[in-house]
N, C-alpha and C. Protein backbone atom coordinates (compact mmCIF):
# COMPACT_ATOMS: atom_id res chain seq x y z
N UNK A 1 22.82 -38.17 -17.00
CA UNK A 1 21.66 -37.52 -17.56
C UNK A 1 20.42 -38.21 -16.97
N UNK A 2 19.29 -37.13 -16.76
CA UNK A 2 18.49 -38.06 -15.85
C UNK A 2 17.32 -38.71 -16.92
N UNK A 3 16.86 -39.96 -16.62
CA UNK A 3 15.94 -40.21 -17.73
C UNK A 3 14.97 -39.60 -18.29
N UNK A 4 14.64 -38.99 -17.25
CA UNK A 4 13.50 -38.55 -17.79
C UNK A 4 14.13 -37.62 -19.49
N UNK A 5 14.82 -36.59 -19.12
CA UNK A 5 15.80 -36.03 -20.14
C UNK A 5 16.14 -36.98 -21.05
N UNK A 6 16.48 -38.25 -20.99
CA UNK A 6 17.04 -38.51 -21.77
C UNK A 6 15.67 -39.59 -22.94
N UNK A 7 14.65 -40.06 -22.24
CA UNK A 7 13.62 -40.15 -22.79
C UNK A 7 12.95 -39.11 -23.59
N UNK A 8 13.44 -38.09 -23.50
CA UNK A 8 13.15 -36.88 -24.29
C UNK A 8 13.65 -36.66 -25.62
N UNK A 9 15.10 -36.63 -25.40
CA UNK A 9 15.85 -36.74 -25.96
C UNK A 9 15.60 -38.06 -27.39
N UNK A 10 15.38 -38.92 -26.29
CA UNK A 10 15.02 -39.92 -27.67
C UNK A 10 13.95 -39.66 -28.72
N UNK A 11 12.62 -39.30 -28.12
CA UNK A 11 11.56 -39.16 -28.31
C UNK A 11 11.53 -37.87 -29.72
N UNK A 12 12.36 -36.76 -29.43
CA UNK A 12 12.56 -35.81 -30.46
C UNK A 12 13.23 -36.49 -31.84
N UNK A 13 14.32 -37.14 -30.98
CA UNK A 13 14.87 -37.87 -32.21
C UNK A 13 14.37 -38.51 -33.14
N UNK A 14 13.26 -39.23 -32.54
CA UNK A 14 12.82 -40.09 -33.90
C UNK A 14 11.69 -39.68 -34.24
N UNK A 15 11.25 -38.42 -33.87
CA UNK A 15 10.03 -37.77 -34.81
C UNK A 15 11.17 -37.10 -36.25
N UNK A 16 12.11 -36.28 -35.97
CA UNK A 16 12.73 -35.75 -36.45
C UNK A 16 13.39 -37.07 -37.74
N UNK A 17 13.82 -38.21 -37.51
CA UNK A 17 14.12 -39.23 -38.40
C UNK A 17 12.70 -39.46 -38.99
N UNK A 18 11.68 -39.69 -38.52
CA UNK A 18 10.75 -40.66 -38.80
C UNK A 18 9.58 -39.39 -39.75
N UNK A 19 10.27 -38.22 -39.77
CA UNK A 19 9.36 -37.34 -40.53
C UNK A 19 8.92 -37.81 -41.74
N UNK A 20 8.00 -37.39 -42.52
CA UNK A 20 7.71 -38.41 -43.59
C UNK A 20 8.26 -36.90 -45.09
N UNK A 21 8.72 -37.50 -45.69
CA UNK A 21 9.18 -36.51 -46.43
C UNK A 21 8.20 -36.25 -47.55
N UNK A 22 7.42 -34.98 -48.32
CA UNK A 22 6.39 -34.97 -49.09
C UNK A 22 6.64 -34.31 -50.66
N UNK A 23 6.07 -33.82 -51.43
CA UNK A 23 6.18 -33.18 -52.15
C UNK A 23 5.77 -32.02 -51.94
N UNK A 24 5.16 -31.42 -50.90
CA UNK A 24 4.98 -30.35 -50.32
C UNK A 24 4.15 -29.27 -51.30
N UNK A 25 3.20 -30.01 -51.55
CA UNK A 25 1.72 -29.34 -52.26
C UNK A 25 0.70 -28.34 -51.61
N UNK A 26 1.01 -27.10 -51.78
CA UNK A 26 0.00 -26.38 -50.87
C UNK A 26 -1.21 -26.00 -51.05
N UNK A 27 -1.73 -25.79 -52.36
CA UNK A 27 -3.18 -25.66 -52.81
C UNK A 27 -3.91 -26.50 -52.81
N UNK A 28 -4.54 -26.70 -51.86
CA UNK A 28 -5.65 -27.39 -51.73
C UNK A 28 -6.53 -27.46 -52.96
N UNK A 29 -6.95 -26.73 -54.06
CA UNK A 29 -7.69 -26.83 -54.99
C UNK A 29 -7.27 -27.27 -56.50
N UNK A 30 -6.11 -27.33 -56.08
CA UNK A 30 -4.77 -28.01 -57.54
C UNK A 30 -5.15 -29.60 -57.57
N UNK A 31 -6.25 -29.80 -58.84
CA UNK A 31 -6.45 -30.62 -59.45
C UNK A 31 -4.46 -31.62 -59.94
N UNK A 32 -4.85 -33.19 -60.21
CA UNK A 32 -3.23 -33.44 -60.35
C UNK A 32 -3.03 -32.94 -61.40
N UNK A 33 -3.87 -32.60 -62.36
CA UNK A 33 -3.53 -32.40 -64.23
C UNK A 33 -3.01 -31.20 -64.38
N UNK A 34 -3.53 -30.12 -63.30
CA UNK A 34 -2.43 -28.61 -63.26
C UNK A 34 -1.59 -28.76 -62.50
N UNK A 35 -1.58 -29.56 -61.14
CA UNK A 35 -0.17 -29.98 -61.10
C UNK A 35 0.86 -30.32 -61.79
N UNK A 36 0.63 -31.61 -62.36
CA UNK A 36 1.76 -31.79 -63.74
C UNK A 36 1.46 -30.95 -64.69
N UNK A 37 0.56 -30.03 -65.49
CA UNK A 37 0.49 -28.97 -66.25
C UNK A 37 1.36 -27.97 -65.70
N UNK A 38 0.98 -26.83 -64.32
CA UNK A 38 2.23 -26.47 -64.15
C UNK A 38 3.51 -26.05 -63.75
N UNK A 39 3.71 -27.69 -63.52
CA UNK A 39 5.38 -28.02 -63.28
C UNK A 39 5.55 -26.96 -61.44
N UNK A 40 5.08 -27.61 -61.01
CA UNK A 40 4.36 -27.03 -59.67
C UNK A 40 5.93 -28.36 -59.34
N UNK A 41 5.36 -29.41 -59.18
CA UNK A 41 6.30 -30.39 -59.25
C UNK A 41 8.07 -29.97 -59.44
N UNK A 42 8.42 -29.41 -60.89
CA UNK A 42 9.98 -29.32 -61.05
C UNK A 42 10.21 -28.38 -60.10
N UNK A 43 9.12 -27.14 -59.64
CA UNK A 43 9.83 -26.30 -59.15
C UNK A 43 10.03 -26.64 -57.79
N UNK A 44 9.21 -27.23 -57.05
CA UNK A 44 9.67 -27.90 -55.41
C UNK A 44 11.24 -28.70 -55.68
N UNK A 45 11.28 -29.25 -56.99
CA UNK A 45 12.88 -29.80 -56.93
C UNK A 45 13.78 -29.07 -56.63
N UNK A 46 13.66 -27.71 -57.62
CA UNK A 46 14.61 -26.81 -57.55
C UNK A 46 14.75 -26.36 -56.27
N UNK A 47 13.84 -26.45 -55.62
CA UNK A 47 13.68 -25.50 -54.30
C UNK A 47 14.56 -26.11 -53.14
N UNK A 48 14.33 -27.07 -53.50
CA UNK A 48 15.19 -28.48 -52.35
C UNK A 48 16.21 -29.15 -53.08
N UNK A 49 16.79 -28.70 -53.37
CA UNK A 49 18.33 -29.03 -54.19
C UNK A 49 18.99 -29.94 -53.68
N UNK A 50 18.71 -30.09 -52.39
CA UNK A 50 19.40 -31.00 -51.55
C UNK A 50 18.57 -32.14 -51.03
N UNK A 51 17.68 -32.24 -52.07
CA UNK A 51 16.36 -32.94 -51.11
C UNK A 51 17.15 -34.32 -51.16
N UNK A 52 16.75 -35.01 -50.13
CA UNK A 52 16.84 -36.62 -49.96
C UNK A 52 16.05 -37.51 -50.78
N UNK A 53 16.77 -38.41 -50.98
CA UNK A 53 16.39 -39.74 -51.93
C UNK A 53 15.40 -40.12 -51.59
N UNK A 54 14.80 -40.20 -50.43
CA UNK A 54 13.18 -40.25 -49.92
C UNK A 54 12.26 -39.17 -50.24
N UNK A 55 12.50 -38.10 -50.69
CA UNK A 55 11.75 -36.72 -50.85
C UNK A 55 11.70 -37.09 -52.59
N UNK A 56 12.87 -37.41 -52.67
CA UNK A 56 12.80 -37.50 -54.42
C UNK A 56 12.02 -38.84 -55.00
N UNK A 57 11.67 -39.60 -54.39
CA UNK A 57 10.88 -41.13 -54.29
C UNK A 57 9.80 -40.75 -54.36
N UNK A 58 9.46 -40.18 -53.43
CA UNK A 58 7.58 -39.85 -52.58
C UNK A 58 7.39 -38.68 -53.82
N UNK A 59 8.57 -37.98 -54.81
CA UNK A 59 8.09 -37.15 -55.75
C UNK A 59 7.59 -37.88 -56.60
N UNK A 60 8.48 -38.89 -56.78
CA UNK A 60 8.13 -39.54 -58.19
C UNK A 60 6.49 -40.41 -58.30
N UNK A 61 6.51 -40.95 -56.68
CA UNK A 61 5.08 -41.58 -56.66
C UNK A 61 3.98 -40.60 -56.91
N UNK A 62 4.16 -39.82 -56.17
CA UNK A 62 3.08 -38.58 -56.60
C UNK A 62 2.69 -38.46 -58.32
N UNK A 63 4.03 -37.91 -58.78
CA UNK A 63 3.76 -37.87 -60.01
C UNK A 63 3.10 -39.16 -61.02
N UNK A 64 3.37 -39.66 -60.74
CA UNK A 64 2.79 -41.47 -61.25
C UNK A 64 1.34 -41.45 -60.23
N UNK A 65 1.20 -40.98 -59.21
CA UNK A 65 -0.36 -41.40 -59.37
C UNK A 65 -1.13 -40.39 -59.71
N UNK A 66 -0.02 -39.22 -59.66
CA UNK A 66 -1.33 -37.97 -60.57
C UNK A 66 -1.44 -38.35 -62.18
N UNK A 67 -0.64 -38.57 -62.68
CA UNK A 67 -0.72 -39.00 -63.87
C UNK A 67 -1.66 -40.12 -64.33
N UNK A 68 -1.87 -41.09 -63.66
CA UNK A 68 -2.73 -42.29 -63.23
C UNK A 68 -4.00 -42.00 -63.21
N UNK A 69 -4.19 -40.62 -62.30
CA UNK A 69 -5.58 -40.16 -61.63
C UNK A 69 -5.34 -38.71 -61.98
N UNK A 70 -5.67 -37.95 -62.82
CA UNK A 70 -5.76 -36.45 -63.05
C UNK A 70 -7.23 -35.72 -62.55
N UNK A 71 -8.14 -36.50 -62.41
CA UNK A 71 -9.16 -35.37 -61.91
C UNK A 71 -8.93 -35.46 -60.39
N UNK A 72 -7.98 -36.22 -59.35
CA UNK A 72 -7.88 -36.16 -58.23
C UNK A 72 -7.27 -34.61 -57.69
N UNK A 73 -7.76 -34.65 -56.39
CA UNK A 73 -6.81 -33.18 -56.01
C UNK A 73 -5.40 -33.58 -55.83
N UNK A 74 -4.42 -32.66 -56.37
CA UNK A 74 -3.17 -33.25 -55.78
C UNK A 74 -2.80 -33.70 -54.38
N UNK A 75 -3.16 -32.58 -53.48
CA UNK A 75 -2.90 -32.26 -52.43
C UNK A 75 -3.72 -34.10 -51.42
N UNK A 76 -4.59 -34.29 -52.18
CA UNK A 76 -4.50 -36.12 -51.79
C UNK A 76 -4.24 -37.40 -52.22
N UNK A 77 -3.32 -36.58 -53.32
CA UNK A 77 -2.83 -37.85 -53.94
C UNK A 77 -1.57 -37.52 -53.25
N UNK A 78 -1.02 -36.60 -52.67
CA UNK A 78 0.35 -36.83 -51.84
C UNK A 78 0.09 -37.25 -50.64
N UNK A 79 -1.25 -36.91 -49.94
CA UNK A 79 -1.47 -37.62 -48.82
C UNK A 79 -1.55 -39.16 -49.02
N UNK A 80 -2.41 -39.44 -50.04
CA UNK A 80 -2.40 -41.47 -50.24
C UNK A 80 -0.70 -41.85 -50.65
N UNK A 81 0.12 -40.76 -50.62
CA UNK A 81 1.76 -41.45 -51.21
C UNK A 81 2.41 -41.91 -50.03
N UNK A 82 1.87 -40.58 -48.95
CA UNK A 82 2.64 -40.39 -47.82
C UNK A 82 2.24 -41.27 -46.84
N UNK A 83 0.85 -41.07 -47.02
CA UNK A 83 0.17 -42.26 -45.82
C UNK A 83 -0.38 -41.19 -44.83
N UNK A 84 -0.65 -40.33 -45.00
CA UNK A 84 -0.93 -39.30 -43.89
C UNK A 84 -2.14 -39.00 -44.03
């Protein structure tokens, strides 16, 4: 395999590992207090049934700093979880 290919190869790989897993908040205008009001949160669980123990972590932080901070927007309190 020629390197170059195979530098490629690597390179996909660890975006694909190194993805950061979120709670996947799409309204930009979702204060955290209607977030946890409503249950915006349980239903991304349901949705990802299979989610990873890292997806289910980065949920729980979310939820603990919206709870913490309710007049924040959600949508950056998952960014300050994620680091993004």
């Amino acid at each position: 395999m020629p390197l170059a290919l195979r530098a490629l190869a690597a390179t996909l790989a660890c975006l694909l590992v190194a993805a950061p897993a979120s709670a996947e908040i799409t309204d930009p205008d979702l204060s955290c207090a209607d977030y946890l009001k409503t249950g915006q949160h349980k239903a991304d669980r349901r949705t990802r049934a299979g989610a990873s123990h890292e997806a289910a972590t980065i949920e729980a932080k979310v939820r603990a700093f919206c709870a913490a901070n309710p007049k924040m927007k959600a949508i950056d309190a998952e960014m300050t979880m994620t680091g993004l």
